[in-house]
Protein backbone atom coordinates (compact mmCIF):
# COMPACT_ATOMS: atom_id res chain seq x y z
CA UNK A 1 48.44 -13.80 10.04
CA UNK A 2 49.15 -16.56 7.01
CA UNK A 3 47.21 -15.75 3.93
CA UNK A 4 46.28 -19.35 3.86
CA UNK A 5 44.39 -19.43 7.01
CA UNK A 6 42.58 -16.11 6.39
CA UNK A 7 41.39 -17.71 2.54
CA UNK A 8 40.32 -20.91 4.17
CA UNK A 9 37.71 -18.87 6.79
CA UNK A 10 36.24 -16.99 3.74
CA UNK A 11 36.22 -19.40 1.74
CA UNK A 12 34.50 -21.80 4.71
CA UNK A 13 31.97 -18.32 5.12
CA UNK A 14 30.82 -18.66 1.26
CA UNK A 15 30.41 -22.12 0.63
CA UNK A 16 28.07 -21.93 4.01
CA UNK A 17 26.45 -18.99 2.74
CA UNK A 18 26.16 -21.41 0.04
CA UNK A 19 24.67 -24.08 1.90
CA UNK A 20 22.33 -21.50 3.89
CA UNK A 21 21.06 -19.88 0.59
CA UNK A 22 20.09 -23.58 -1.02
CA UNK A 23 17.54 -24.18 1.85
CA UNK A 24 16.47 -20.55 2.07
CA UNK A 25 15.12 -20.10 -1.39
CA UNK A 26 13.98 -23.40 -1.96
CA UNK A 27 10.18 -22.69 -1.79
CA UNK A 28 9.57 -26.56 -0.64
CA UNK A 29 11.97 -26.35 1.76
CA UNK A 30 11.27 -27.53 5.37
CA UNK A 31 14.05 -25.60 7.69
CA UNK A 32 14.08 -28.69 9.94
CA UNK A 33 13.27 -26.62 13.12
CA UNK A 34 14.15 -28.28 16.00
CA UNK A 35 14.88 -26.56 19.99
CA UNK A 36 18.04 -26.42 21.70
CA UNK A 37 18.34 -27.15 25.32
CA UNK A 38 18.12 -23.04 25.97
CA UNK A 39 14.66 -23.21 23.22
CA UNK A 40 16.61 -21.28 21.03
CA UNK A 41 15.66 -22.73 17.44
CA UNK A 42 17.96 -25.03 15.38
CA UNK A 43 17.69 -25.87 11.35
CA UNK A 44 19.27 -27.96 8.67
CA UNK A 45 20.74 -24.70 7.57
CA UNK A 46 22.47 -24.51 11.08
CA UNK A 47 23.92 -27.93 10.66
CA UNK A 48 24.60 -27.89 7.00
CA UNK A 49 26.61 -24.80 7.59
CA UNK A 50 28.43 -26.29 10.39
CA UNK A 51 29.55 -29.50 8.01
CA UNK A 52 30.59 -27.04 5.14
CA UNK A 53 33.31 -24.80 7.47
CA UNK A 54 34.56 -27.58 9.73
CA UNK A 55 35.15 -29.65 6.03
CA UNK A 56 37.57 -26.65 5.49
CA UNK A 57 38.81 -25.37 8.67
CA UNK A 58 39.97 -29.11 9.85
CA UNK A 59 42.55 -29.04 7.30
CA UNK A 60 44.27 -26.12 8.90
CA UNK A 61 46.33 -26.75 12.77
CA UNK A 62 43.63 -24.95 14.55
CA UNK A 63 40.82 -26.49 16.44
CA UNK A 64 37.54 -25.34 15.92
CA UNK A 65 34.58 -24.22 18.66
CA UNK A 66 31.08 -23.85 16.97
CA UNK A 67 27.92 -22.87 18.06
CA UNK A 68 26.61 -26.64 16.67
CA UNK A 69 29.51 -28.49 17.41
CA UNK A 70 30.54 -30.79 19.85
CA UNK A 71 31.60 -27.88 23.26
CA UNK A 72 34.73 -29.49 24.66
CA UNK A 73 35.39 -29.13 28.26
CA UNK A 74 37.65 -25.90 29.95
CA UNK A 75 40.21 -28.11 30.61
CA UNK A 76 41.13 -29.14 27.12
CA UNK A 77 40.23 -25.57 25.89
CA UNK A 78 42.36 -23.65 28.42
CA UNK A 79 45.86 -25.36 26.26
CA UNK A 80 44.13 -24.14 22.90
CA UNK A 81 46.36 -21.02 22.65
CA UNK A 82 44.57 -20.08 18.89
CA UNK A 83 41.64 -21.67 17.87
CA UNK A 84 38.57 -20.99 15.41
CA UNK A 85 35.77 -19.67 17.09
CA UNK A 86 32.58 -19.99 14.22
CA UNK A 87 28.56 -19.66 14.72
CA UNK A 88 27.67 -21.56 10.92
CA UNK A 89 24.38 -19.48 11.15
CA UNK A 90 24.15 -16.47 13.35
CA UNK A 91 20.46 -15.06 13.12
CA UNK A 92 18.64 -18.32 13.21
CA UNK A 93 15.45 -16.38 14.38
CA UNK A 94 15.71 -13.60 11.26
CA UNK A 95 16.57 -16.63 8.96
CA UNK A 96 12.83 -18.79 10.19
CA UNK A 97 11.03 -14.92 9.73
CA UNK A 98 12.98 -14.93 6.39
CA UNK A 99 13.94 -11.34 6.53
CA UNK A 100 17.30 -11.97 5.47
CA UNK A 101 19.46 -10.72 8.85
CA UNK A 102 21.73 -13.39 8.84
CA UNK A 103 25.22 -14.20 9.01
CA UNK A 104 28.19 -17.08 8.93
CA UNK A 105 30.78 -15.83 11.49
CA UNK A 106 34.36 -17.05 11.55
CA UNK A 107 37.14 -15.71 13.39
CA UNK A 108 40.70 -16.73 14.75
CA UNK A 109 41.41 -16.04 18.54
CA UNK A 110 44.92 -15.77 19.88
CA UNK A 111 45.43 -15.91 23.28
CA UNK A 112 41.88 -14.82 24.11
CA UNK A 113 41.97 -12.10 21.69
CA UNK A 114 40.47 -12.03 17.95
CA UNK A 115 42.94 -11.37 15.70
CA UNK A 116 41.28 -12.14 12.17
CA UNK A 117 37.55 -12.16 11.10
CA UNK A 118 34.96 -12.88 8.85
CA UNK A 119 31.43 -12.51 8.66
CA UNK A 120 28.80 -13.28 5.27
CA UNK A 121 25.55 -11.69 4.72
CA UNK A 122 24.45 -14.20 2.10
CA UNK A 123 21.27 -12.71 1.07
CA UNK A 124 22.64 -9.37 0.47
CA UNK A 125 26.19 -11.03 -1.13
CA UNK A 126 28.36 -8.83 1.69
CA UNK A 127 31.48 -10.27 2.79
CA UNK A 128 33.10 -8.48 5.72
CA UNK A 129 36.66 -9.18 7.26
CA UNK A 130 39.11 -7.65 9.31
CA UNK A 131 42.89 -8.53 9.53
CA UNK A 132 44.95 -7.34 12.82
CA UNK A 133 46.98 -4.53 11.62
CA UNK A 134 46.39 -4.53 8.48
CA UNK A 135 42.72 -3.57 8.68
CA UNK A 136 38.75 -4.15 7.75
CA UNK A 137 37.11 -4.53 4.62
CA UNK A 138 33.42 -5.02 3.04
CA UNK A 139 33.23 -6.97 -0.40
CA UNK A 140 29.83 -6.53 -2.15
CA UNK A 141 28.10 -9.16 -4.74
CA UNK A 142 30.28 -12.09 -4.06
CA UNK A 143 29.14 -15.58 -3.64
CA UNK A 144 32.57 -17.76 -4.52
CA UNK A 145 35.93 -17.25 -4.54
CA UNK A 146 38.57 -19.50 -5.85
CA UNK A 147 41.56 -17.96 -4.92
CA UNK A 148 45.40 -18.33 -5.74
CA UNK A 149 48.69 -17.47 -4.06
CA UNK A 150 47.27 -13.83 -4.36
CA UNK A 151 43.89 -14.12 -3.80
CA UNK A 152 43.88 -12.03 -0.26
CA UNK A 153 45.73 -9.54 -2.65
CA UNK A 154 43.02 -9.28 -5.16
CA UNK A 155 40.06 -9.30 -2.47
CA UNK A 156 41.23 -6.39 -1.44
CA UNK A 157 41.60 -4.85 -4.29
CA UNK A 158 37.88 -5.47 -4.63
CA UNK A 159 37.04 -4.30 -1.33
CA UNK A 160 36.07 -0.84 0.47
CA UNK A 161 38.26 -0.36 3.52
CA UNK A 162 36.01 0.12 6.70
CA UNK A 163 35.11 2.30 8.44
CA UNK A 164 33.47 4.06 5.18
CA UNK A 165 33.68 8.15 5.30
CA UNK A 166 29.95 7.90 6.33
CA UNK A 167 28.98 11.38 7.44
CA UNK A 168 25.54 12.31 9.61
CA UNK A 169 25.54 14.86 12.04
CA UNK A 170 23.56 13.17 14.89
CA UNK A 171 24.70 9.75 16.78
CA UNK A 172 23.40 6.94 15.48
CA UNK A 173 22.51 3.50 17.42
CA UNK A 174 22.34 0.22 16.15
CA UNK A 175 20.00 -2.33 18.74
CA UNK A 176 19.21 -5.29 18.14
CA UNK A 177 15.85 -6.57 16.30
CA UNK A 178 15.08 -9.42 18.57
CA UNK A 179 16.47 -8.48 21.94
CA UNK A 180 16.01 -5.10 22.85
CA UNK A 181 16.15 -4.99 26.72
CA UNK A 182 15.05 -2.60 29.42
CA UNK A 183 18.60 -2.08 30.08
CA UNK A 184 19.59 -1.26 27.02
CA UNK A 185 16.52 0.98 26.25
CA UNK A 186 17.31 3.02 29.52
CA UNK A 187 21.04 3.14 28.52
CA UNK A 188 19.59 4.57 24.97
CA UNK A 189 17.72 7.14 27.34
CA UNK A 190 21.18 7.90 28.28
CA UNK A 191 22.64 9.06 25.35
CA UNK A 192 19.37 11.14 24.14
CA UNK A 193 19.85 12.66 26.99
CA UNK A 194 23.43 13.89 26.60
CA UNK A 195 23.19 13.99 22.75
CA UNK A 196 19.75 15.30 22.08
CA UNK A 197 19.11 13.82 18.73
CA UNK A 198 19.69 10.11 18.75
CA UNK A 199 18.67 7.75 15.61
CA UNK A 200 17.59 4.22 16.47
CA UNK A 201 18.01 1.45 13.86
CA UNK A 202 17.43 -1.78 14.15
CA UNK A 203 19.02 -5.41 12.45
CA UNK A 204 19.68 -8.51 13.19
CA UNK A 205 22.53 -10.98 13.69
CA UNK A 206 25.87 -9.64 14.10
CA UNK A 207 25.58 -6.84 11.27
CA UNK A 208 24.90 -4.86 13.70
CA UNK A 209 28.87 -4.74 14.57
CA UNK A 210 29.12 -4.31 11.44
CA UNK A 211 27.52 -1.59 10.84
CA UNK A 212 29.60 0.09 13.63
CA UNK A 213 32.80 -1.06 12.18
CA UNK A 214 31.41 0.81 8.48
CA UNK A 215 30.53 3.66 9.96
CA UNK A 216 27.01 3.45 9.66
CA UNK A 217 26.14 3.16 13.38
CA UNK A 218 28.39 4.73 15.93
CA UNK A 219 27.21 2.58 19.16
CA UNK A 220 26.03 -0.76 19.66
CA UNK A 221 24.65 -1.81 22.98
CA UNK A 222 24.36 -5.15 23.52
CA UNK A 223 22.72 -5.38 27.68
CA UNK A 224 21.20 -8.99 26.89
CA UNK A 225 22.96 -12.55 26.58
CA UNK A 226 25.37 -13.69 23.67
CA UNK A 227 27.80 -15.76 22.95
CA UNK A 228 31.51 -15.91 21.91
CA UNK A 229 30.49 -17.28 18.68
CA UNK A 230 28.09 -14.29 18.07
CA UNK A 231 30.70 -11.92 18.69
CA UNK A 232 33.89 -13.32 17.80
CA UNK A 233 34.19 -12.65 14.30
CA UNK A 234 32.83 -9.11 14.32
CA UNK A 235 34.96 -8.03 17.52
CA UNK A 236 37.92 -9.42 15.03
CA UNK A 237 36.60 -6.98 12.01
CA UNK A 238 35.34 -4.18 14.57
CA UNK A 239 39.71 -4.41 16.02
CA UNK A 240 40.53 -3.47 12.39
CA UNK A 241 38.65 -0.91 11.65
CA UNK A 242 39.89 0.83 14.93
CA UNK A 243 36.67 0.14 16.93
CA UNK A 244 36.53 -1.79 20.03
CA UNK A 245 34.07 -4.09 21.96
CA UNK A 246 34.26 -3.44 25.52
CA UNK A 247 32.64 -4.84 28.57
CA UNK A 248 29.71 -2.67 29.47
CA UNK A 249 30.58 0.03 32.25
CA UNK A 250 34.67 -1.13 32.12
CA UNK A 251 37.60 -0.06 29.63
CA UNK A 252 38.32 -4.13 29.30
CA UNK A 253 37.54 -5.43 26.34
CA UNK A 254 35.58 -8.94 25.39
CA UNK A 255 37.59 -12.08 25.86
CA UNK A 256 37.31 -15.30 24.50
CA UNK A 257 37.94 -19.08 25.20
CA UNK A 258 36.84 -18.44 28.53
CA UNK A 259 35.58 -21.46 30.94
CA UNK A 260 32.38 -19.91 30.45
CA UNK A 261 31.25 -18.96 27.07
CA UNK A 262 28.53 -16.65 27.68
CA UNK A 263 29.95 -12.53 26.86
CA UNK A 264 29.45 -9.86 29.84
CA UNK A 265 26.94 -6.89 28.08
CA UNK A 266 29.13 -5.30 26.31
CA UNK A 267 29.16 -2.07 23.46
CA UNK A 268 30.61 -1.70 20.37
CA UNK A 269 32.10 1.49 20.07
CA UNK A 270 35.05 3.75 18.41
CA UNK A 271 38.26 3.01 20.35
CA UNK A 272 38.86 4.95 23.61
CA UNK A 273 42.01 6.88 23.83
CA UNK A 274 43.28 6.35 26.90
């Protein structure tokens, strides 16, 4: 993985966080709500985002699928063989309620696997990223970065490798805030049952992988639609820190750049040893 290209996504995930955080707090801001073809909502943040990563990711040799960009067909996608795979604002909902649950996801998929990630909690100032084989990583309060030739170097240096030494004595589940199905409720069931003491909490956006990947949360069930784009980058960081995101009720794991974009239910989970 080239330093370069792993700068460039977190520096494209700041300067959207940037982007996001200008419309958020501006108290006469209108968010520009419009409805995609599925209803879900759509804002200036979205788009703005969008502008600010593809500005910086079209320099490098990759091409770029985003949640607001244009979708190119299967047949030009299937001879992408690495390619950016970036939602500019993941958490649209929790960004309208203003509770502050969302993210900008970038990652870099190789052959249908993510091999690099990054995802930005703007309002909390959290950068997250994981590197294939050389692992995952949360920085806290930082907004910029104008790196050099060592910049990954330094970053790190300023980081906290994940997963964290988090210790709790009961399992811990991480569900989502705004799509908490009946299938993943009864699969909750599940693991009370075979656990006894199960804690429930709750967030939006794709912290919730990262929450996993910390050590925080030791499942995430996911039994409701997503998207590559919502899970790229965290299945990337979630790799790293030796956790995996596999296809519910099969040892395969997530794949991406698929003719069809939409993920299998799937859970976030400590790697299996086979």
């Amino acid at each position: 993985m080239e330093q370069k290209y792993v700068m460039a996504a977190i520096d494209a995930a700041l300067k959207a966080g940037e982007k996001i955080l200008s419309i958020y707090n501006d108290p006469a801001s209108d968010f520009e709500i419009e409805r995609k073809a599925d209803n879900s909502p759509l804002t200036i943040a979205d788009r703005k985002a969008h502008e600010a990563i593809v500005a910086i990711l079209n320099d490098t040799p990759f091409p770029v699928l985003s949640e607001e960009g244009k979708h190119l067909g299967y047949e030009t996608r299937r001879e992408w063989d690495t390619l950016w795979i970036v939602d500019p604002l993941d958490g649209t909902k929790e960004f309208i309620k203003r509770n502050g649950e969302f993210t900008v996801n970038i990652a870099l998929v190789q052959n249908s696997v993510p091999v690099f990630g990054v995802i930005y909690v703007p309002v909390k100032k959290e950068l997250y990223f994981g590197i294939e084989g050389a692992g995952a990583y949360k920085c806290s309060g930082i907004v910029s970065w104008e790196g050099d030739g060592v910049a990954l170097e330094k970053l790190i240096g300023k980081s906290e490798r994940l997963p964290l030494k988090e210790v709790h004595d009961h399992l811990i589940v991480v569900a989502s805030r705004s799509h908490l199905s009946p299938e993943t409720e009864s699969y909750i069931a599940d693991l009370k049952k075979k656990h006894g003491s199960v804690e429930l909490i709750s967030s939006g956006s794709s912290i919730k992988i990262c929450l996993v990947a910390e050590g925080k949360a030791d499942v995430y069930p996911r039994f409701a639609p997503t998207m590559e784009w919502d899970t790229a980058a965290g299945h990337a960081i979630a790799r790293a820190a030796g956790m995996e995101v596999y296809q519910a009720g099969k040892e395969e794991s997530l794949r991406y750049n698929k003719e069809d974009l939409l993920n299998p239910w799937f859970v976030v989970e400590p790697k299996r040893e086979h």
